[in-house]
N, C-alpha and C. Protein backbone atom coordinates (compact mmCIF):
# COMPACT_ATOMS: atom_id res chain seq x y z
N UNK A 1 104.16 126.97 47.13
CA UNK A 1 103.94 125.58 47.44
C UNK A 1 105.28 124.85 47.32
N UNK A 2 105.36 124.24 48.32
CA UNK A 2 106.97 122.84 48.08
C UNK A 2 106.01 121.60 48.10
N UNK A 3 107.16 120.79 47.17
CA UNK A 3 106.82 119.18 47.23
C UNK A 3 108.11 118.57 47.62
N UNK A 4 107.18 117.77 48.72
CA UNK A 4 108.51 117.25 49.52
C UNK A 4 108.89 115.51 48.62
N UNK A 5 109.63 115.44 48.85
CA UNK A 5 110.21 114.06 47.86
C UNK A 5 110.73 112.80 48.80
N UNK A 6 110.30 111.63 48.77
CA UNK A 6 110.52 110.76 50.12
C UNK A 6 110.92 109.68 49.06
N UNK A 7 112.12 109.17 50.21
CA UNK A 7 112.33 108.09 49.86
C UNK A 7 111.59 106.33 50.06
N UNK A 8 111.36 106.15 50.98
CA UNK A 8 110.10 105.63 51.02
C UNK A 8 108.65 105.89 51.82
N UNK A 9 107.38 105.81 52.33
CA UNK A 9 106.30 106.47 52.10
C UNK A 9 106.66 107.09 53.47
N UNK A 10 107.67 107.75 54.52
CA UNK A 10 107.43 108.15 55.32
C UNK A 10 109.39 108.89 56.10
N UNK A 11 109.83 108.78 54.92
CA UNK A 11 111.36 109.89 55.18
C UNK A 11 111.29 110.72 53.95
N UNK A 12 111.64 111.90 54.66
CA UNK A 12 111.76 113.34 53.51
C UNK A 12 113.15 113.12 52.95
N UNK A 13 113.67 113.02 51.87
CA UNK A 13 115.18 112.99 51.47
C UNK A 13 115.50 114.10 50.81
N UNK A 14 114.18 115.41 50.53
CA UNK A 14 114.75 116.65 49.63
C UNK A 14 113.56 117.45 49.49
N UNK A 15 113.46 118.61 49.20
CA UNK A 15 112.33 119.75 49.15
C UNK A 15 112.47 120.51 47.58
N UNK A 16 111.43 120.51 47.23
CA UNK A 16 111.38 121.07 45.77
C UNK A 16 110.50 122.32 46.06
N UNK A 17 111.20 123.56 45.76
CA UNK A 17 111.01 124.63 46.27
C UNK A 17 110.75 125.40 44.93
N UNK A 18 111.58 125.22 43.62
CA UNK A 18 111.48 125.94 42.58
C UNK A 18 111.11 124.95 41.59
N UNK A 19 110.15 125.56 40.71
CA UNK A 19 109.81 124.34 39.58
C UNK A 19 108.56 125.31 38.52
N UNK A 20 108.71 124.85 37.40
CA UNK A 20 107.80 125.35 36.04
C UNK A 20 106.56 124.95 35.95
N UNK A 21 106.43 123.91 36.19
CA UNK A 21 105.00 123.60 36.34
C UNK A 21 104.66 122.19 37.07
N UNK A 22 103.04 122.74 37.81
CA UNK A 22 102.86 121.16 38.54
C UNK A 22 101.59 121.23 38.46
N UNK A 23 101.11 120.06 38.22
CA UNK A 23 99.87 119.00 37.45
C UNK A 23 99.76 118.26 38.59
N UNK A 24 98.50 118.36 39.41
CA UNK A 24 98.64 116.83 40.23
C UNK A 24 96.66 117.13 40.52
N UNK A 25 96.64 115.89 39.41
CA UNK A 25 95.49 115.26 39.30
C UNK A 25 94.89 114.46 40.32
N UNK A 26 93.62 114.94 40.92
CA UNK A 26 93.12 113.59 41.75
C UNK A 26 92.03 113.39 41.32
N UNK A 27 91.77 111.54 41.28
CA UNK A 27 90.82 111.57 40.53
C UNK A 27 89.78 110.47 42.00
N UNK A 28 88.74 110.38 42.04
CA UNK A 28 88.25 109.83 43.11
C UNK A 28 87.91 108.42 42.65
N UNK A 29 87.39 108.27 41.92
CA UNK A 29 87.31 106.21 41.44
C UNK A 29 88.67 105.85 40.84
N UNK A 30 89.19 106.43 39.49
CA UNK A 30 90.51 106.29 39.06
C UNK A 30 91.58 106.62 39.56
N UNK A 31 92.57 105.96 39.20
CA UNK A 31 94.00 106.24 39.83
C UNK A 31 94.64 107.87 39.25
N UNK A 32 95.45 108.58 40.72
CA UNK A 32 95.45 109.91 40.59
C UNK A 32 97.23 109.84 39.58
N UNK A 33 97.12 111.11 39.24
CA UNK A 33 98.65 111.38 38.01
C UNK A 33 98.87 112.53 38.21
N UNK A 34 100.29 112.90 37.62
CA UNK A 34 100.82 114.04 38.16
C UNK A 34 102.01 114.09 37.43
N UNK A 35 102.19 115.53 36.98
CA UNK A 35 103.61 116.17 35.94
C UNK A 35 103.69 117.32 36.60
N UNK A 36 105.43 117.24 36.93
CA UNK A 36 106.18 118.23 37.49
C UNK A 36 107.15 118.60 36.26
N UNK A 37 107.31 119.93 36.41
CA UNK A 37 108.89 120.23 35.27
C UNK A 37 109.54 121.36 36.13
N UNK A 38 110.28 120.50 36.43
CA UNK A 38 111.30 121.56 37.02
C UNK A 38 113.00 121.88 36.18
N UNK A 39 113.65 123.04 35.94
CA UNK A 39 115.12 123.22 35.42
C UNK A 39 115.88 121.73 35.84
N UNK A 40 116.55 121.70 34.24
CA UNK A 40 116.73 120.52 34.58
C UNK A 40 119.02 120.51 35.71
N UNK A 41 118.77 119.74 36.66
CA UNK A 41 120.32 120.41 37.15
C UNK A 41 121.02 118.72 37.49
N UNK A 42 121.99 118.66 38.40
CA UNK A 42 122.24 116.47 38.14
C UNK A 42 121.95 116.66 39.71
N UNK A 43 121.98 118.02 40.59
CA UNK A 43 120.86 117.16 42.10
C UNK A 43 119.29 117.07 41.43
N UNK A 44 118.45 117.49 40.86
CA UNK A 44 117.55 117.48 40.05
C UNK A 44 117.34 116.05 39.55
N UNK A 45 118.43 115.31 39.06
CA UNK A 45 118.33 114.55 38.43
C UNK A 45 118.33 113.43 39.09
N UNK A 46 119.49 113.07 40.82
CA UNK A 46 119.41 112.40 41.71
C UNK A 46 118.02 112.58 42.68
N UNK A 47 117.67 113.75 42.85
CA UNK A 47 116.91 113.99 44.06
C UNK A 47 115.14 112.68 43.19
N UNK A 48 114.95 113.70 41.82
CA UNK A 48 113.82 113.12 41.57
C UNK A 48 114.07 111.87 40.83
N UNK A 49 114.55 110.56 41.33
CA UNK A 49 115.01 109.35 40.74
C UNK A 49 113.24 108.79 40.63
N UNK A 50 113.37 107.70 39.70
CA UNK A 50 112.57 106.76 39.29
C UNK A 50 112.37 105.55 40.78
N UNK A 51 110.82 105.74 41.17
CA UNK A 51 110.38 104.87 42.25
C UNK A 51 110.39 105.73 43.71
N UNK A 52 110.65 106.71 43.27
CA UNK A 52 110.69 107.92 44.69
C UNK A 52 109.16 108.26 44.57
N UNK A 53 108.90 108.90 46.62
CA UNK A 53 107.58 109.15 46.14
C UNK A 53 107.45 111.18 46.64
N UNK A 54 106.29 111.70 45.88
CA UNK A 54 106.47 112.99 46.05
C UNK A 54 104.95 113.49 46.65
N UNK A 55 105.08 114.43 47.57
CA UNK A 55 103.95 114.78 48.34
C UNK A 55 103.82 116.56 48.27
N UNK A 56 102.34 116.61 48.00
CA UNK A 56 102.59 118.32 48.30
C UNK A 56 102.43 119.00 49.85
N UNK A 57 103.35 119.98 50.16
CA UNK A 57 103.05 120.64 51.41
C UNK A 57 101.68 120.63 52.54
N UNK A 58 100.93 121.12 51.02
CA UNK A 58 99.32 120.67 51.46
C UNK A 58 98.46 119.64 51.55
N UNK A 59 99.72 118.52 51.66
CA UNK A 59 98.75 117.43 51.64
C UNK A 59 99.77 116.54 52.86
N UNK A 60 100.62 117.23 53.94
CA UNK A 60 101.11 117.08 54.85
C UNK A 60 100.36 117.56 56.31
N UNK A 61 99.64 116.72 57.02
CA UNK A 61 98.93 116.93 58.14
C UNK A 61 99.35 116.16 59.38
N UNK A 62 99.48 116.62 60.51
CA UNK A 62 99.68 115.87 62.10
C UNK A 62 100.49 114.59 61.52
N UNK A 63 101.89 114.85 60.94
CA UNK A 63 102.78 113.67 60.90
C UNK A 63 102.17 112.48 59.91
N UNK A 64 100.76 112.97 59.05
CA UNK A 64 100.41 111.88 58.31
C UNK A 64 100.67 112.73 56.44
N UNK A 65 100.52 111.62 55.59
CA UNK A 65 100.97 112.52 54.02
C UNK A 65 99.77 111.58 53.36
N UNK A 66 98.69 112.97 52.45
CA UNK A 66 97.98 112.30 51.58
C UNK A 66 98.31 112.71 50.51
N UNK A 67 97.49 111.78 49.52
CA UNK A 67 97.97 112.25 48.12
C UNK A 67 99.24 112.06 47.81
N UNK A 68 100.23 111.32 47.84
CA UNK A 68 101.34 110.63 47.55
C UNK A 68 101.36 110.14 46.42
N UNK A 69 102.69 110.75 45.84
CA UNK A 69 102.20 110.35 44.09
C UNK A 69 103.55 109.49 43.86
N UNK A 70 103.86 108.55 43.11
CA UNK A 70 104.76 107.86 42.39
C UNK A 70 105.50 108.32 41.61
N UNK A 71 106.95 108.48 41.70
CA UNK A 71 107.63 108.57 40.00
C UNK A 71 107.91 107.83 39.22
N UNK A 72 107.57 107.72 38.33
CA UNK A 72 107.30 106.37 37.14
C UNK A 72 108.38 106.87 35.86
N UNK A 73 108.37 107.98 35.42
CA UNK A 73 109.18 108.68 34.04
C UNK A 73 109.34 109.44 34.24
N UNK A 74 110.64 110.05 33.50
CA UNK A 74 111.33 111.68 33.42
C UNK A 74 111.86 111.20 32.09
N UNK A 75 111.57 112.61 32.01
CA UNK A 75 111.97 113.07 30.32
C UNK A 75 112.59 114.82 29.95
N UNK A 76 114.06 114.73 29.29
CA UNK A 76 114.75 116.04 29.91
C UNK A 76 114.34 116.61 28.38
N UNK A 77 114.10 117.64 27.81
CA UNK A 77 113.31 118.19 27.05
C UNK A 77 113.99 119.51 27.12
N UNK A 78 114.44 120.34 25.86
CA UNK A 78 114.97 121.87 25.57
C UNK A 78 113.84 122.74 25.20
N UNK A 79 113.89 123.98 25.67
CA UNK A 79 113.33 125.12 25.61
C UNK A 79 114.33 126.21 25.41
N UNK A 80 114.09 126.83 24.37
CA UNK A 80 114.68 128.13 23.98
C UNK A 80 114.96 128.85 24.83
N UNK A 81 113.92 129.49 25.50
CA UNK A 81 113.72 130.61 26.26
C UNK A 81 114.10 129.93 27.84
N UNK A 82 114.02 129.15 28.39
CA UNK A 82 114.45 128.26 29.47
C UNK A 82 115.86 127.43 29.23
N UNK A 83 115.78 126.75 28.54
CA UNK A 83 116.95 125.81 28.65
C UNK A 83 116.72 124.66 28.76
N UNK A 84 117.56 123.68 29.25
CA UNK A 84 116.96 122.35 29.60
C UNK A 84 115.74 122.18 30.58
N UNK A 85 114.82 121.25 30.86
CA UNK A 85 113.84 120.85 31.80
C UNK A 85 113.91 119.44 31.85
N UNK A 86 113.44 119.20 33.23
CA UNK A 86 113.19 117.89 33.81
C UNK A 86 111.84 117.61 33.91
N UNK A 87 111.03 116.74 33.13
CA UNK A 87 109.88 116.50 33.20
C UNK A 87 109.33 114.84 34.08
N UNK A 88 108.89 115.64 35.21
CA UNK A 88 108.71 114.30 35.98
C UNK A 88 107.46 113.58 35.89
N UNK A 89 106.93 112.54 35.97
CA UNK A 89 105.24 112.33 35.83
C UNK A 89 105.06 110.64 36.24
N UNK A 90 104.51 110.57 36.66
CA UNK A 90 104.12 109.51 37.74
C UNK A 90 102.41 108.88 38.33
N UNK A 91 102.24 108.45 39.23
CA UNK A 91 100.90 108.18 39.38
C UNK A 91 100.94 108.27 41.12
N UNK A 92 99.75 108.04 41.64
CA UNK A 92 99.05 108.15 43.04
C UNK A 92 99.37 106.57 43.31
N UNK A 93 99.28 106.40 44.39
CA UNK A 93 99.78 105.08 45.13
C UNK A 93 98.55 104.15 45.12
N UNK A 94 97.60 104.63 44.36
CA UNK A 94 96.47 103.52 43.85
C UNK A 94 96.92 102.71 42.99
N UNK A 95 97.91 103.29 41.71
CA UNK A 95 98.72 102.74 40.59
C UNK A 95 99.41 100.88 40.83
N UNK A 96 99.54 100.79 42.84
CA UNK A 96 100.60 100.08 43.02
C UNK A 96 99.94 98.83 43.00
N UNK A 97 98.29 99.30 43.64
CA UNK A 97 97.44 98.00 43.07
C UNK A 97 97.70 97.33 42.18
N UNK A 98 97.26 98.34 41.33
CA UNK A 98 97.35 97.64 39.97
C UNK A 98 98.08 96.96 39.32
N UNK A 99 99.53 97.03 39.76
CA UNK A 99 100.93 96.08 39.31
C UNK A 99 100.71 94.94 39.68
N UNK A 100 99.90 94.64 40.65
CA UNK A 100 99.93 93.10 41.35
C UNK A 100 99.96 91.96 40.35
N UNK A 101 100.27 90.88 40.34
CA UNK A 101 100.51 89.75 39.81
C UNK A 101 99.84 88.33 40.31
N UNK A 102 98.43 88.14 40.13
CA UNK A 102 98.24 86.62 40.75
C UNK A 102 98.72 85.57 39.64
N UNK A 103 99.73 84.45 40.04
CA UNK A 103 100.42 83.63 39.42
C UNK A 103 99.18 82.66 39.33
N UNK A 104 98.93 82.23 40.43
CA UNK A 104 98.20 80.84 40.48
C UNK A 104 96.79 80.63 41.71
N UNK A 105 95.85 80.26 40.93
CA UNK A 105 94.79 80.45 42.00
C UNK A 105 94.42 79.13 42.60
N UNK A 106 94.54 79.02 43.86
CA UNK A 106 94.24 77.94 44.19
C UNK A 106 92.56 77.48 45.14
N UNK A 107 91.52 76.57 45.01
CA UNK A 107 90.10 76.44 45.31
C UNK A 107 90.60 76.13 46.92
């Protein structure tokens, strides 16, 4: 499986081909989440920036992408037997709702 990594919801800017583990939760009423750990390297570190969005292979159909998940946090973390890791984790583009802000309601 690759996860392709876009810069915004509809250009590919990089392909994640090798990685330790991937988590990608969908949830059908709640908002979907998702943890990637891939070796941690500094294209690693540019490619998966904070506010990028990431899609799996299989969720790429006739020029359309579902399941589009958010990167929200990374956290670089040591392992003995591995080495450094990049722990990515984020949410589904339901999340973006939820940021909204009504200031002022007017009748």
């Amino acid at each position: 499986m690759n996860i392709y990594v876009l810069d915004d919801t509809s250009t590919v800017s990089g392909i994640i081909e090798k990685f330790e583990s991937v988590i990608w939760n969908m949830q059908f009423f709640s908002g979907n989440d998702f943890q990637l750990i891939v070796p941690l390297s500094s294209g690693s570190l540019d490619l998966l920036a904070p506010d990028k969005y990431l899609v799996r292979d299989v969720d790429v159909g006739s020029g359309e992408y579902h399941n589009v998940m958010m990167i929200e946090d990374r956290k670089i973390t040591f392992d003995a037997d591995k080495g450094l890791m990049l722990t990515v984790s984020g949410g589904g583009l339901k999340k973006i709702v939820g940021r909204r802000v009504i200031w002022d309601q007017m009748n």
